[in-house]
Protein backbone atom coordinates (compact mmCIF):
# COMPACT_ATOMS: atom_id res chain seq x y z
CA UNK A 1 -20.17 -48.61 54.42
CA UNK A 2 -17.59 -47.29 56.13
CA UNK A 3 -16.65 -43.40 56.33
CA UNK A 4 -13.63 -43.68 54.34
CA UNK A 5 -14.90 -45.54 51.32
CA UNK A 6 -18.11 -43.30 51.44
CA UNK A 7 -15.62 -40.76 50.88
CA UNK A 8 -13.63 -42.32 48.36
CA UNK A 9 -16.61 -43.30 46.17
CA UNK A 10 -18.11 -39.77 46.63
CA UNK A 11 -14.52 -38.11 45.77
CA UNK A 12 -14.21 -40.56 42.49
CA UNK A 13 -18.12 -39.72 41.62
CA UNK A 14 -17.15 -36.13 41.64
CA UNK A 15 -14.24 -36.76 40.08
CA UNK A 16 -16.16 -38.44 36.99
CA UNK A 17 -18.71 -36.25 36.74
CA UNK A 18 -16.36 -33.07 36.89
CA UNK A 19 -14.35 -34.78 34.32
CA UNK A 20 -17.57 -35.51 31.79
CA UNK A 21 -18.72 -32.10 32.26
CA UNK A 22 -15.08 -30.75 31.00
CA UNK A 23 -14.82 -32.96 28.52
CA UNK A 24 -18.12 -32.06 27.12
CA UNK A 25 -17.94 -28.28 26.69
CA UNK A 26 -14.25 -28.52 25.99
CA UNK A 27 -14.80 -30.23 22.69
CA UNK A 28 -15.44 -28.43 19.48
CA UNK A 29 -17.18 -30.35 16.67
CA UNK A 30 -15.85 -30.64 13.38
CA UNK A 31 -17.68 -28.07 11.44
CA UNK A 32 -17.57 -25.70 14.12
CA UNK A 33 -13.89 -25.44 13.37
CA UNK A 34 -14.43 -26.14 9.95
CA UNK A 35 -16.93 -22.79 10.23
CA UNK A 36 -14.23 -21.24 11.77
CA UNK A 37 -11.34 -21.78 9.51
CA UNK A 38 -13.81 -20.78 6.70
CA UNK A 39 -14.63 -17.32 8.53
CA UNK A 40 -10.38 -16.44 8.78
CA UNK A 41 -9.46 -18.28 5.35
CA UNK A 42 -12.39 -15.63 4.11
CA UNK A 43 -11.10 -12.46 5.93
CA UNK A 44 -7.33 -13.85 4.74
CA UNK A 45 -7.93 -13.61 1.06
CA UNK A 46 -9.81 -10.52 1.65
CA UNK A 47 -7.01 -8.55 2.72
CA UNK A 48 -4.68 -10.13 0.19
CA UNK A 49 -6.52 -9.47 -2.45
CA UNK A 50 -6.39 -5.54 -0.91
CA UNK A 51 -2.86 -5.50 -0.27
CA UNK A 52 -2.92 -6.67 -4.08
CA UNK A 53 -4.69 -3.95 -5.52
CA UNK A 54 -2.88 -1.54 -3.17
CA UNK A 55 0.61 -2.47 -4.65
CA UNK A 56 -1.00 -3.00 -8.43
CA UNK A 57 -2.15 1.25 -7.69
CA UNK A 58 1.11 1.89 -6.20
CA UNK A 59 3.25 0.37 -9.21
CA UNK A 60 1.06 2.30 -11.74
CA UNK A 61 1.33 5.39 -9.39
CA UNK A 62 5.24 5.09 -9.41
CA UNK A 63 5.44 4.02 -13.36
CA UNK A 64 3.26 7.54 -13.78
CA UNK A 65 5.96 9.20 -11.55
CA UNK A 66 8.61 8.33 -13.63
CA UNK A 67 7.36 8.66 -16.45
CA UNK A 68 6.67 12.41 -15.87
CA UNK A 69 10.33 13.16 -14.68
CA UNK A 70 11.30 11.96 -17.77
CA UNK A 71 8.97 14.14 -19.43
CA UNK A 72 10.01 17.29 -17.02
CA UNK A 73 13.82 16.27 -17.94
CA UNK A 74 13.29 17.08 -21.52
CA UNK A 75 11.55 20.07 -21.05
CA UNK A 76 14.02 21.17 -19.32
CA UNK A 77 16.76 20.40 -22.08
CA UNK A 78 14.79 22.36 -24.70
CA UNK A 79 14.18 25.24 -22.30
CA UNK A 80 17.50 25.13 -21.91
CA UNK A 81 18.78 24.88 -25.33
CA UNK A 82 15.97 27.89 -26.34
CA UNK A 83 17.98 29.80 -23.68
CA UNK A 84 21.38 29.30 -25.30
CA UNK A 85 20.10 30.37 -28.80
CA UNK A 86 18.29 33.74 -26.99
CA UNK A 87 22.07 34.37 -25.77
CA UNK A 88 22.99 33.65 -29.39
CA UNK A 89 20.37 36.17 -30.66
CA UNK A 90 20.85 38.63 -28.10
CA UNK A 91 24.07 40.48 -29.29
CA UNK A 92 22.85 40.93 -32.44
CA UNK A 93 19.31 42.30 -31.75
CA UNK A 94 21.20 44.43 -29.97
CA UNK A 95 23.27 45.88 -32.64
CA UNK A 96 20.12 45.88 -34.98
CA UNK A 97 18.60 48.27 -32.53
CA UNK A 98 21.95 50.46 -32.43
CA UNK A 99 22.01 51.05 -35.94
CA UNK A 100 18.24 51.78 -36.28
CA UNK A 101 18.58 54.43 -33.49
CA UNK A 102 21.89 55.82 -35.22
CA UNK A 103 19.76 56.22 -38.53
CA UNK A 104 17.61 59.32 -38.69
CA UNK A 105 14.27 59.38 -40.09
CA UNK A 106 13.40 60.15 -43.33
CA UNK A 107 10.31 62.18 -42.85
C-alpha cells in the first residue's frame, strides 16, 4: 500500500473511531432524562407550593392588618367623642366646685 492511502485509511479509522466514541458518551438514555426532569419537576412544585403558602400567610397577615386599623379607627372616634363630652362637663364641674368653696361649713 502506498504511503498516501496508508494515511488516508489510518486518518478515516481515526476518524470513525473518534466519532463512535463521541457519539457514545454524548448520548443520554431516556430515563436518565426522564430521572432528570422528575428531579426539577420535583424541586418546581416544591417551591410553588412555598411561594403558595408564603402569599396564603401574607394575605391573612395583611387582612389582620386591616382589620386592626379599622379597629384602632374607632377607638379613636370614641376617645374622641369621650373628649368632647369631658369639655362639655368641664365648665360645669367647675362651677359646682365654686359654689361648694363659696359655701361655708356648717360645723
Amino acid at each position: 500500500m502506498s504511503p498516501i492511502k496508508y494515511g488516508l485509511a489510518a486518518s478515516r479509522t481515526v476518524a470513525i473511531v473518534a466519532l463512535g466514541g463521541l457519539s457514545l458518551s454524548a448520548c443520554a438514555t431516556k430515563d436518565y432524562v426522564d430521572q432528570q426532569i422528575a428531579t426539577v419537576t420535583n424541586h418546581v412544585n416544591a417551591v410553588d407550593a412555598k411561594a403558595t403558602d408564603a402569599s396564603q400567610k401574607a394575605d391573612a397577615a395583611n387582612s389582620a392588618a386591616q382589620s386592626a386599623g379599622a379597629a384602632a379607627q374607632q377607638a379613636m372616634a370614641a376617645a374622641q367623642q369621650a373628649n368632647q363630652r369631658l369639655d362639655q362637663l368641664t365648665p360645669r364641674v367647675d362651677a359646682i366646685e365654686q359654689r361648694l368653696a363659696a359655701k361655708r361649713p356648717r360645723n
